[in-house]
N, C-alpha and C. Protein backbone atom coordinates (compact mmCIF):
# COMPACT_ATOMS: atom_id res chain seq x y z
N UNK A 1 3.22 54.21 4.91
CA UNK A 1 2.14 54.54 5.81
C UNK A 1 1.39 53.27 6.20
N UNK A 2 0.70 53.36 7.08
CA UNK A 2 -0.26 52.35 7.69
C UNK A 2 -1.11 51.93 6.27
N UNK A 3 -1.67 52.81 5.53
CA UNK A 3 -2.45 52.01 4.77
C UNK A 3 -1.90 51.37 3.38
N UNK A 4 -0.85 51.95 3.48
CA UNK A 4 0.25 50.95 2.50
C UNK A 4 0.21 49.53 3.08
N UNK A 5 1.17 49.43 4.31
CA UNK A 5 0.90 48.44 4.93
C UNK A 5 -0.15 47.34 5.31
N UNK A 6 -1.42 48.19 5.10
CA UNK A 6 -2.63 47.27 4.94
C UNK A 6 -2.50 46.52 3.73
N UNK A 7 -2.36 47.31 2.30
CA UNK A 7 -2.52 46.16 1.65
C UNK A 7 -1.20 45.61 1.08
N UNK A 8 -0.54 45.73 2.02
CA UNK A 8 0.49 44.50 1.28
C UNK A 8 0.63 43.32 1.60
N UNK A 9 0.73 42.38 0.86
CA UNK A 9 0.51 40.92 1.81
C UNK A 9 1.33 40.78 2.53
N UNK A 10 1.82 39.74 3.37
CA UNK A 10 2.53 39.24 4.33
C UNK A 10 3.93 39.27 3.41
N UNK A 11 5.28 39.25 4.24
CA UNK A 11 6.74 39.41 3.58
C UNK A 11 6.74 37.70 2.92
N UNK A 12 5.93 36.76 4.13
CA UNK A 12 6.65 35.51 3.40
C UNK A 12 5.61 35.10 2.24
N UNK A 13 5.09 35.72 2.43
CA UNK A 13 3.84 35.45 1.04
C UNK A 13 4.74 35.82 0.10
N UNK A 14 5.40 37.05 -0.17
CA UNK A 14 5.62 37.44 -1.20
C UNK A 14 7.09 36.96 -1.42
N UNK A 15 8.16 37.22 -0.65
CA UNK A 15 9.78 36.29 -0.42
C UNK A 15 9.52 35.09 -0.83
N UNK A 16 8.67 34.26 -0.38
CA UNK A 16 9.11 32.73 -0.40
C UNK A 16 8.20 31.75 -1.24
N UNK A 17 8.22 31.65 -2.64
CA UNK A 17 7.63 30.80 -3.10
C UNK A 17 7.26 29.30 -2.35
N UNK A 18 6.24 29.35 -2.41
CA UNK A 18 5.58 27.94 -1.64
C UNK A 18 5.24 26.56 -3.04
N UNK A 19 6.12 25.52 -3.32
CA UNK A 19 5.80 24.57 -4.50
C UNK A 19 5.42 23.70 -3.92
N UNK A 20 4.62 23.03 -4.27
CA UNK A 20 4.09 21.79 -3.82
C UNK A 20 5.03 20.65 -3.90
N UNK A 21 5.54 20.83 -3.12
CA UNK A 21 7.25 19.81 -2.59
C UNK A 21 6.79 18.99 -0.86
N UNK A 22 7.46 18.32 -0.89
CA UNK A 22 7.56 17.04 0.20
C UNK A 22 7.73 18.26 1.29
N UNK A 23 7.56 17.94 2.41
CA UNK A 23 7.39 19.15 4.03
C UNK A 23 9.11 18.94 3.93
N UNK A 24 10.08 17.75 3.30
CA UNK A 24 11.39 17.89 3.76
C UNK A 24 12.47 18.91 3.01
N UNK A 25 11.41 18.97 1.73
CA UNK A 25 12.56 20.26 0.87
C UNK A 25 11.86 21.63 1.07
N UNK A 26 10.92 22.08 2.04
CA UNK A 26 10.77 23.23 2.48
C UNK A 26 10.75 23.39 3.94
N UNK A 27 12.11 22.63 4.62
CA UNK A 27 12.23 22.98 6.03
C UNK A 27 13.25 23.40 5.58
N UNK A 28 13.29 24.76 6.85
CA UNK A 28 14.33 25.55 7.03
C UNK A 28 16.00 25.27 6.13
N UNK A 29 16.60 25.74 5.81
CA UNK A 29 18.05 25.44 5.67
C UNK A 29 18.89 24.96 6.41
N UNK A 30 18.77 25.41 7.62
CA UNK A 30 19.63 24.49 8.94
C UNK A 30 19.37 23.34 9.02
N UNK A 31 17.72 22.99 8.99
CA UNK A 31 17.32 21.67 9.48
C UNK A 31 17.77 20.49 8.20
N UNK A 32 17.57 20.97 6.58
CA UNK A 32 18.21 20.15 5.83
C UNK A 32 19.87 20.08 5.83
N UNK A 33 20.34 21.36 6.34
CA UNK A 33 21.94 20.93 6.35
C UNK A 33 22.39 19.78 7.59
N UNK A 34 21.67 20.04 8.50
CA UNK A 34 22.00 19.03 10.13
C UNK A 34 21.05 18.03 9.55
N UNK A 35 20.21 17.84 8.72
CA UNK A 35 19.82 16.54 8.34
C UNK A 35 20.55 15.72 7.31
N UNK A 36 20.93 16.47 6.53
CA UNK A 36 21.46 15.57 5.86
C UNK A 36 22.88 15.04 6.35
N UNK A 37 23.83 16.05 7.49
CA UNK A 37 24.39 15.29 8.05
C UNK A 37 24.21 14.60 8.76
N UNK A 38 23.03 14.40 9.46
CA UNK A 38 22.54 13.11 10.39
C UNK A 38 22.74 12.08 9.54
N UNK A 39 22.07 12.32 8.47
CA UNK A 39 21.90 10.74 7.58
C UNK A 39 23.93 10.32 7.00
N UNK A 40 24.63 11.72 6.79
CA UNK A 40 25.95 10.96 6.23
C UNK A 40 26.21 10.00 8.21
N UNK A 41 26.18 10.82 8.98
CA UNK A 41 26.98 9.96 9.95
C UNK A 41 25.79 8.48 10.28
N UNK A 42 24.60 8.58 10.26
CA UNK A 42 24.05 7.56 10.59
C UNK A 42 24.13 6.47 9.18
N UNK A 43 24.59 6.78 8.18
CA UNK A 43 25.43 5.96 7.24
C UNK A 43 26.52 5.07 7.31
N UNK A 44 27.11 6.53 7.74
CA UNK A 44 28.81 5.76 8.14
C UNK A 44 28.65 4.93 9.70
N UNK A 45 28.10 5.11 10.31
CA UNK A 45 27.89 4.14 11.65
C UNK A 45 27.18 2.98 11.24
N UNK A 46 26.14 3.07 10.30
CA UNK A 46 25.76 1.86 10.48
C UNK A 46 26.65 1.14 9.46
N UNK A 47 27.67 1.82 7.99
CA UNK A 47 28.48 0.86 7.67
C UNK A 47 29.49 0.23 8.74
N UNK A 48 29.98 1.16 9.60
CA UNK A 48 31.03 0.86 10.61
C UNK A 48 30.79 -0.61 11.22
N UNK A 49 29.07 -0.57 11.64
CA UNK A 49 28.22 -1.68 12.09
C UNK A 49 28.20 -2.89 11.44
N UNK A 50 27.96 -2.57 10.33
CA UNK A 50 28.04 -3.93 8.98
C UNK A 50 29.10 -4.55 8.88
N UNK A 51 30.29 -3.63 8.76
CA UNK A 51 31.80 -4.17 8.60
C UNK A 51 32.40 -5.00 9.95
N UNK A 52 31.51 -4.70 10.89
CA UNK A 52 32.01 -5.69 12.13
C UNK A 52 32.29 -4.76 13.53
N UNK A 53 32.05 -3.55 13.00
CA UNK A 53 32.66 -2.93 14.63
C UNK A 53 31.92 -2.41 15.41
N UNK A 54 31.75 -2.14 16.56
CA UNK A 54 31.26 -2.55 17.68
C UNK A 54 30.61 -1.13 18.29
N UNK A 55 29.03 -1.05 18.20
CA UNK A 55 28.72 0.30 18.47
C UNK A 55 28.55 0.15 19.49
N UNK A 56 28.78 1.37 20.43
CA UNK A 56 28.90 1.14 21.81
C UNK A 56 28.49 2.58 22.59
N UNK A 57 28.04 2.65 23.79
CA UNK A 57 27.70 4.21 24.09
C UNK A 57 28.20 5.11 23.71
N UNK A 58 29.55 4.95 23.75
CA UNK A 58 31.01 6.06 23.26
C UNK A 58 31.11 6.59 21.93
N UNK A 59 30.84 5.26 21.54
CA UNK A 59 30.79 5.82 19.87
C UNK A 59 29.13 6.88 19.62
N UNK A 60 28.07 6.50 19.98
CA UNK A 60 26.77 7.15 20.25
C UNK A 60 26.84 8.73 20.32
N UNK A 61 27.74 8.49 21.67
CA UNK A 61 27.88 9.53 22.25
C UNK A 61 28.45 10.84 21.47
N UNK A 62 29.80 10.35 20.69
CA UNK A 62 30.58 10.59 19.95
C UNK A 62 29.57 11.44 18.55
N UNK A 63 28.86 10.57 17.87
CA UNK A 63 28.61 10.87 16.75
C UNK A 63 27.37 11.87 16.93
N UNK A 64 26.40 11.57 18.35
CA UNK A 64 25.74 12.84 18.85
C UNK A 64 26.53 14.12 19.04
N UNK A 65 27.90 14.51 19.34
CA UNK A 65 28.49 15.45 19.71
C UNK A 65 28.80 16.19 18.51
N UNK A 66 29.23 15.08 17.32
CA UNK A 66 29.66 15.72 16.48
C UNK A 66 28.27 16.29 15.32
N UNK A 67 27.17 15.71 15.63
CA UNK A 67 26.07 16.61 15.10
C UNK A 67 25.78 17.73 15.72
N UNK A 68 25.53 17.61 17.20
CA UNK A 68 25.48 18.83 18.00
C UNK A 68 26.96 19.93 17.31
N UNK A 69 28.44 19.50 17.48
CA UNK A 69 28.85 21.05 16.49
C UNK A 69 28.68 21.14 15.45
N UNK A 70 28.20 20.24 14.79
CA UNK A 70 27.83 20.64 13.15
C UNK A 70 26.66 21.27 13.25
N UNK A 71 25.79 21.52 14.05
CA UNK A 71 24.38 22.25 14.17
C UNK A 71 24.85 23.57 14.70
N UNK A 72 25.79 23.88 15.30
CA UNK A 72 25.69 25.03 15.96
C UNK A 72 27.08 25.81 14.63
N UNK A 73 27.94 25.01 14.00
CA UNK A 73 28.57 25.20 12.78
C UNK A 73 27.61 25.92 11.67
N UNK A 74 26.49 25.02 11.73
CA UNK A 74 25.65 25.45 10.35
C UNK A 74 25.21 26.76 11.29
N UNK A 75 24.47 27.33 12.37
CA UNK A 75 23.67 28.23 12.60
C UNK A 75 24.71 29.39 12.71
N UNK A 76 25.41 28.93 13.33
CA UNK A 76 26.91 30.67 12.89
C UNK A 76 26.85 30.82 11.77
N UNK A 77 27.61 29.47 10.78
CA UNK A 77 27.50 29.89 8.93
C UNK A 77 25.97 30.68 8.26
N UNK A 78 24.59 30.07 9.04
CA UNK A 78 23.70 31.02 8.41
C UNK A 78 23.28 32.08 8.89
N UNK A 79 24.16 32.32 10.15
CA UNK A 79 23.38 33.80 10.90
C UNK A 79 23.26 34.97 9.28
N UNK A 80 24.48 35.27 8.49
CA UNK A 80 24.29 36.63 8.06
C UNK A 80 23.21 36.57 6.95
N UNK A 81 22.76 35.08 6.70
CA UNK A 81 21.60 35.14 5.84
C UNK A 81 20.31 35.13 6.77
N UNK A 82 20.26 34.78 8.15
CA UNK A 82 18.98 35.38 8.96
C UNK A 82 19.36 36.87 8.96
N UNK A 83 20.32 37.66 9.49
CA UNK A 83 20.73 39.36 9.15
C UNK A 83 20.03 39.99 8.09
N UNK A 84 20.31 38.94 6.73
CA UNK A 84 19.23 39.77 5.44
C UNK A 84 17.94 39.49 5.64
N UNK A 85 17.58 38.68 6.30
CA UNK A 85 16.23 38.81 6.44
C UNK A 85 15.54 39.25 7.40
N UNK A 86 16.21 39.26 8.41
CA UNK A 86 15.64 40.17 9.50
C UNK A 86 15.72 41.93 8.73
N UNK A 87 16.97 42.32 8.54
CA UNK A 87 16.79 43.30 7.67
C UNK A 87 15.81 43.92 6.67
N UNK A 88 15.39 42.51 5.94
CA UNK A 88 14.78 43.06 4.56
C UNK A 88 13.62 43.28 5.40
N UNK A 89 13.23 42.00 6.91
CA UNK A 89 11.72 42.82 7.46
C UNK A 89 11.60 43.75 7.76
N UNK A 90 12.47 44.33 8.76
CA UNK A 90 12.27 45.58 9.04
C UNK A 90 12.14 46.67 7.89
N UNK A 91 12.80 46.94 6.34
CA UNK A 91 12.28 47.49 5.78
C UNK A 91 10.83 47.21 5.32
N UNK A 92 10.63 45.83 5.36
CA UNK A 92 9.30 45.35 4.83
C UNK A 92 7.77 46.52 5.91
N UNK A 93 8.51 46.41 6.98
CA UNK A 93 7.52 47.25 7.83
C UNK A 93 7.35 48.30 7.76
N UNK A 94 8.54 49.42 7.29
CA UNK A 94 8.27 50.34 7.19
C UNK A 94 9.61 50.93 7.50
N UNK A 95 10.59 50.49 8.29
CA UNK A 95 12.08 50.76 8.47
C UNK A 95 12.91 51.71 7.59
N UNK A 96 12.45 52.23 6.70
CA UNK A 96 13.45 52.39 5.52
C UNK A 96 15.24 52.94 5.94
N UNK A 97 15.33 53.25 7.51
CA UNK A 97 16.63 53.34 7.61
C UNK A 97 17.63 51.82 8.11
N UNK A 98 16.90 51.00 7.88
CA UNK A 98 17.72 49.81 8.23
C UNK A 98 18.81 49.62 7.32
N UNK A 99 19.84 48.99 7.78
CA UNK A 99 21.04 48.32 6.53
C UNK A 99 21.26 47.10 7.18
N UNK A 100 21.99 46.32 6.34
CA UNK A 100 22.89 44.95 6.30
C UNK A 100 24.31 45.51 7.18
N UNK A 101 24.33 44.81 8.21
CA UNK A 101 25.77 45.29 8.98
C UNK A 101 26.84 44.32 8.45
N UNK A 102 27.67 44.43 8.39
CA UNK A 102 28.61 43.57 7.81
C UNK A 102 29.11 42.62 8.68
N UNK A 103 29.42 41.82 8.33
CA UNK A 103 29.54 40.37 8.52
C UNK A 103 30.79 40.06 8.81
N UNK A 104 31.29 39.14 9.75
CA UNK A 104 32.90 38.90 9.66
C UNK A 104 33.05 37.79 9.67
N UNK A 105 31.54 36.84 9.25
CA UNK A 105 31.63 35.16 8.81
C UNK A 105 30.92 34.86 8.07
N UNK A 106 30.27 36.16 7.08
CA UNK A 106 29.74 35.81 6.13
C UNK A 106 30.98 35.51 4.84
N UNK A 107 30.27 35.03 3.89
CA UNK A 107 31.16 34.89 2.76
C UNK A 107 31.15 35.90 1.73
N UNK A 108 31.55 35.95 0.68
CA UNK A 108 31.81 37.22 0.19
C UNK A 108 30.64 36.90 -0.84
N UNK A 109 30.07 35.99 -1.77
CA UNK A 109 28.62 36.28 -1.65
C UNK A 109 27.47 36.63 -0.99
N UNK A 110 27.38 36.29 0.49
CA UNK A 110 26.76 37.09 0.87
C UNK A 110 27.14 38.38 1.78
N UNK A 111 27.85 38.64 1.21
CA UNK A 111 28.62 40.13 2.07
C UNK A 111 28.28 41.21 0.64
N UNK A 112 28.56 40.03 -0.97
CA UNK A 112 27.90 40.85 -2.30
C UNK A 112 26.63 41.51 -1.80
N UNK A 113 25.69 40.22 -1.65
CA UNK A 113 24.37 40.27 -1.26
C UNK A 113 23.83 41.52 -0.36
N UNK A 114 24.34 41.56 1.00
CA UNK A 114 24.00 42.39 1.64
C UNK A 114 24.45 43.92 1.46
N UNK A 115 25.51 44.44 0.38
CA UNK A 115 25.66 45.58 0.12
C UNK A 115 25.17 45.79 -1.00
N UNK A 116 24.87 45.07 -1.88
CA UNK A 116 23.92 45.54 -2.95
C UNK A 116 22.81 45.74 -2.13
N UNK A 117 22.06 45.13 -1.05
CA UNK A 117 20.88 45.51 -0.88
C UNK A 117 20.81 46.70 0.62
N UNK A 118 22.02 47.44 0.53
CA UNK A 118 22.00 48.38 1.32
C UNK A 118 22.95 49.31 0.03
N UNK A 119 23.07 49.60 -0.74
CA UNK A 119 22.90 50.23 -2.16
C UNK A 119 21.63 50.49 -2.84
N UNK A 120 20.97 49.21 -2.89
CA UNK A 120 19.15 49.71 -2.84
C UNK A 120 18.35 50.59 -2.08
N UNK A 121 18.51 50.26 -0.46
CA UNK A 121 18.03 51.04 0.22
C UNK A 121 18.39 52.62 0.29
N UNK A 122 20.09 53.03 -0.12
CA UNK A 122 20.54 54.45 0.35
C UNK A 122 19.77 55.26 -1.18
N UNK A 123 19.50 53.97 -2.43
CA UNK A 123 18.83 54.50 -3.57
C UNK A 123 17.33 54.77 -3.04
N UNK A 124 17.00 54.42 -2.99
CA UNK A 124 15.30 54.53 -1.89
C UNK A 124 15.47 55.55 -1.22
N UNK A 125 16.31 55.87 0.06
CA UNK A 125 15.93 56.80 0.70
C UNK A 125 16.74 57.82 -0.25
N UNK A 126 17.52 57.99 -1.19
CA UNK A 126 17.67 59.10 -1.93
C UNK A 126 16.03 59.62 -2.60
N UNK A 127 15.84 58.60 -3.21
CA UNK A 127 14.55 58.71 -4.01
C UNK A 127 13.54 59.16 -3.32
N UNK A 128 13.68 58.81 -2.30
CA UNK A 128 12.37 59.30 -1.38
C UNK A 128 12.69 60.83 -0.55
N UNK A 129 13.76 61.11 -0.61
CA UNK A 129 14.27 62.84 -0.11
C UNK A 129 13.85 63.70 -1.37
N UNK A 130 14.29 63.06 -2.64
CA UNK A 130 13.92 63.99 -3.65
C UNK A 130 12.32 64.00 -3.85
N UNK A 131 11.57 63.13 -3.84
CA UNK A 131 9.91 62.96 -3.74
C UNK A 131 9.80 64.29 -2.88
N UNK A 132 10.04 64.01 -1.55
CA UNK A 132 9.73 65.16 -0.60
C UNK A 132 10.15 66.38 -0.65
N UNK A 133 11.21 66.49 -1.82
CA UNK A 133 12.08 68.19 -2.02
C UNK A 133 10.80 68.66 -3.44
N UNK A 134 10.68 67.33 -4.29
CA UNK A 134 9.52 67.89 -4.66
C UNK A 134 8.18 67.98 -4.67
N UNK A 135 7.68 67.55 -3.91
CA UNK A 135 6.70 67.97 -3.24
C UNK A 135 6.52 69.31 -2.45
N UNK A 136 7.46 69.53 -1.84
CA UNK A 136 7.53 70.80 -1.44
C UNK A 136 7.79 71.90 -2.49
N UNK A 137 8.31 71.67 -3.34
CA UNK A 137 8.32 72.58 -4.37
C UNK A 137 7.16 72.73 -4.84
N UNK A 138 6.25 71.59 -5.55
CA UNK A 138 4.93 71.84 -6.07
C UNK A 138 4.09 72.63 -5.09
N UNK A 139 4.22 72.24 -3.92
CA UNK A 139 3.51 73.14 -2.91
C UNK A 139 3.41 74.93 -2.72
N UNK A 140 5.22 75.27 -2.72
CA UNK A 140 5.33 76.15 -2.36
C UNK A 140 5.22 77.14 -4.05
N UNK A 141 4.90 76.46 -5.03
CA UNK A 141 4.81 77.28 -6.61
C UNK A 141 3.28 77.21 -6.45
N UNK A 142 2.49 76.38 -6.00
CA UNK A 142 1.03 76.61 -6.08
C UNK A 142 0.98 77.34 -5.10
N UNK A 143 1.67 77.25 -4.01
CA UNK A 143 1.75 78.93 -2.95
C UNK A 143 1.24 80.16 -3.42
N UNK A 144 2.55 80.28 -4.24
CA UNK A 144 3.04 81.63 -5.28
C UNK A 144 2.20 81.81 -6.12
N UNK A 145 1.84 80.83 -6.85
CA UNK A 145 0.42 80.94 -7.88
C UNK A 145 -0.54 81.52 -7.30
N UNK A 146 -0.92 81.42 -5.81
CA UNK A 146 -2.20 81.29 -5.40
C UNK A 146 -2.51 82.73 -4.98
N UNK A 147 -1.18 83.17 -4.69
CA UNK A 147 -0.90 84.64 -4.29
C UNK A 147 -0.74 85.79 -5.11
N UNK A 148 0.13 85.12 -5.92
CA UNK A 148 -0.05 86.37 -7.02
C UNK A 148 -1.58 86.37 -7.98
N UNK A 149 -2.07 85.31 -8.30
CA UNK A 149 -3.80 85.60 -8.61
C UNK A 149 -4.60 86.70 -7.71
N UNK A 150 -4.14 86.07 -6.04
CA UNK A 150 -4.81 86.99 -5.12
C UNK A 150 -4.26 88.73 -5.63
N UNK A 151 -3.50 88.71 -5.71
CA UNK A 151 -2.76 89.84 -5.71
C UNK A 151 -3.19 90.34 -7.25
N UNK A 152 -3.46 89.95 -8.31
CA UNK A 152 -3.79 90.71 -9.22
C UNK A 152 -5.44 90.45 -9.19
N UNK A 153 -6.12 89.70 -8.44
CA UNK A 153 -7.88 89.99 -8.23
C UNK A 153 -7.38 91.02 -7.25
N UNK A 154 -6.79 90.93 -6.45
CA UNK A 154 -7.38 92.24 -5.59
C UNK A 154 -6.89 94.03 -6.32
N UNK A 155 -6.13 93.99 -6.82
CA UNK A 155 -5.30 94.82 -7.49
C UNK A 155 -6.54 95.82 -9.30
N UNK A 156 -6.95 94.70 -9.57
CA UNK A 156 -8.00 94.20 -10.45
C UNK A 156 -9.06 94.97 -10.41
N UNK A 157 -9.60 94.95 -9.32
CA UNK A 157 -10.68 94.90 -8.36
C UNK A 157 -10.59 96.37 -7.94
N UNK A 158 -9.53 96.73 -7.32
CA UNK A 158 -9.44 97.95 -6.27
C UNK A 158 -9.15 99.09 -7.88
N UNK A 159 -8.74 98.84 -9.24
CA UNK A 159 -8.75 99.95 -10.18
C UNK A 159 -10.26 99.97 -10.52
N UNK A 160 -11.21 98.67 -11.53
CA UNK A 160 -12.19 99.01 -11.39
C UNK A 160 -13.14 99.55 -10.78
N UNK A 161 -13.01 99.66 -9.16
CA UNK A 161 -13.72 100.33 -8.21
C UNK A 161 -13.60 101.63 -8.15
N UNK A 162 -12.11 101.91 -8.26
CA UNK A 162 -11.26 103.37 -8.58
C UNK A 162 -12.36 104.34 -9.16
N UNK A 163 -12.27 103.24 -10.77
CA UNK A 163 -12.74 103.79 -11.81
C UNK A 163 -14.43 103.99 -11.75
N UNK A 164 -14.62 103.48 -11.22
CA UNK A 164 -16.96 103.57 -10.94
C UNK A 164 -16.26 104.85 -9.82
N UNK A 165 -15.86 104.67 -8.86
CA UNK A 165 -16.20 105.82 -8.61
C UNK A 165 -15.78 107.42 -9.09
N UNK A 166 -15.04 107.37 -9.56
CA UNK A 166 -14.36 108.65 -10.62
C UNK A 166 -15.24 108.78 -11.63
N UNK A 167 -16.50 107.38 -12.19
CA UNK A 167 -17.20 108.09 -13.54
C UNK A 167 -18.28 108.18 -12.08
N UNK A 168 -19.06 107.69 -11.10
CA UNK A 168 -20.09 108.06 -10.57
C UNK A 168 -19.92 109.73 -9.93
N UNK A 169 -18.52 110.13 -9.45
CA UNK A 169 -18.58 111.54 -9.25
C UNK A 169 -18.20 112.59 -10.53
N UNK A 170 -18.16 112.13 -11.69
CA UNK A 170 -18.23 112.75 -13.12
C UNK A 170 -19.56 112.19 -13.39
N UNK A 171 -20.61 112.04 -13.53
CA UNK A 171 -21.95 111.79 -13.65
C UNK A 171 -22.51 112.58 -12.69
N UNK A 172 -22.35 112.56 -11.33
CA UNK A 172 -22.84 113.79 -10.33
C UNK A 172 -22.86 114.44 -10.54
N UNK A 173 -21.62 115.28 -10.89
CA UNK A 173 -21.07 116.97 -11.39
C UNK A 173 -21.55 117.25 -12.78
N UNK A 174 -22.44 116.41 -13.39
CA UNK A 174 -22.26 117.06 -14.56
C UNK A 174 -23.94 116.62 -15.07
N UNK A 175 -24.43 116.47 -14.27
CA UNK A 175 -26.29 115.73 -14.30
C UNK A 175 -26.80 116.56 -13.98
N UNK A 176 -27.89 117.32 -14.44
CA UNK A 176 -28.68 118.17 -14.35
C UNK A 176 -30.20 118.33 -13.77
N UNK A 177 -30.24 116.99 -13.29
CA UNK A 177 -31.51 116.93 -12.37
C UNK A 177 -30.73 116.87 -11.07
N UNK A 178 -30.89 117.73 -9.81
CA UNK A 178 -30.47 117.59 -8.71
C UNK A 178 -30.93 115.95 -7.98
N UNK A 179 -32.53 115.86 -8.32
CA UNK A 179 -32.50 114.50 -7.11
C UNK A 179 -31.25 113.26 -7.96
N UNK A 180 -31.26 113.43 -8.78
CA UNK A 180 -29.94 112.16 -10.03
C UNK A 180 -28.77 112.73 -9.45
N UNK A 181 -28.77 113.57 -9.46
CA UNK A 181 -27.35 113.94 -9.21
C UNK A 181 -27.03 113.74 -7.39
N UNK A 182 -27.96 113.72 -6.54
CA UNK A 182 -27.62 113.41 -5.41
C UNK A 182 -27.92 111.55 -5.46
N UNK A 183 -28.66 111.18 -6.05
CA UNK A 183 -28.41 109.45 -5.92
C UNK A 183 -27.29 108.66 -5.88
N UNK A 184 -26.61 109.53 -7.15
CA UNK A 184 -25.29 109.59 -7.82
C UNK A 184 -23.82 109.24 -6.51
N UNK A 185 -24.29 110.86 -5.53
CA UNK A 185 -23.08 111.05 -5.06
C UNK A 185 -23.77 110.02 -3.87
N UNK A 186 -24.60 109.44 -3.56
CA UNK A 186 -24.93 108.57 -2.80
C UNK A 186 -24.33 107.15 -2.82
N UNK A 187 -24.61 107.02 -4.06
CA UNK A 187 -24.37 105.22 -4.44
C UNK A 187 -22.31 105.47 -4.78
N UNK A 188 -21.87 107.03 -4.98
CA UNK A 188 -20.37 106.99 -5.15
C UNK A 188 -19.64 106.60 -3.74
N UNK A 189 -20.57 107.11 -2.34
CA UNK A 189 -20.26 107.19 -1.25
C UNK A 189 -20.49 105.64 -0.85
């Protein structure tokens, strides 16, 4: 509900431990994987450089290209771990019918990953059908409770009344002062 949602903190508050680490070991995963290959090729170029050979636009050009597919390499390889997390938000919001779709470039850890945590969820929404089967049960037995009380107060009720009036017209018939004996059949009426 909405006021669940009020107090829960934010998803990355609670997902992502924040350590007091350098801004470079808490950027993204892409940006340290395409960084740290920046630094192997801007390694190997500048040994290439040292050893005598000759950097030139081509080669530039070259070793830009091959970061550019290693960047778009790494962002296919991490799409199915953005999938779990886009996923886990939408349950985070309130989704509870979301799942992990399966993957046909994820790896089989995270293909583990994402069906254990769509095994969690079909456990959840089990858990949460039975909450609501009983709930309705508690409901509909305090129903029944509520009715059959009614039903034996009113039942209760309608013999004692029975009964006053069967002794108030046996007190009438059988009282020997007339004005008593008409009060009688008064207050029986």
């Amino acid at each position: 509900s909405g006021r669940d949602r009020a107090r829960r903190p934010e998803m990355s508050s609670v997902l992502i431990a924040k350590p007091a680490v350098s801004f470079s070991l808490r950027a993204p995963l892409a940006v340290k994987l395409v960084g740290a290959n920046l630094l192997v090729v801007a390694v190997l170029l500048t040994g290439w450089w040292v050893a005598g050979g000759h950097v030139s636009w081509a080669v530039i050009t070259l070793a830009a290209l091959v970061v550019a597919v290693q960047f778009a390499l790494v962002m296919i390889a991490l799409r199915p771990i953005r999938d779990l997390e886009a996923t886990a938000a939408r349950v985070w919001r309130g989704d509870y019918g979301a799942r992990v779709e399966h993957s046909a470039i994820a790896d089989s850890d995270v293909l583990r990953v994402g069906s254990t945590f769509n095994i969690l969820l079909d456990g959840l929404a089990d858990d949460r059908a039975r909450m609501r089967a009983l709930a309705s049960d508690v409901i509909a037995a305090g129903d029944r409770e509520r009715a059959a009380i009614a039903r034996e107060l009113q039942e209760s009720t309608a013999q004692h009344v029975a009964a006053l009036l069967f002794e108030l017209s046996t007190a009438a018939r059988d009282a020997v002062d007339p004005a008593l004996a008409e009060r009688l059949r008064e207050a029986r009426d």
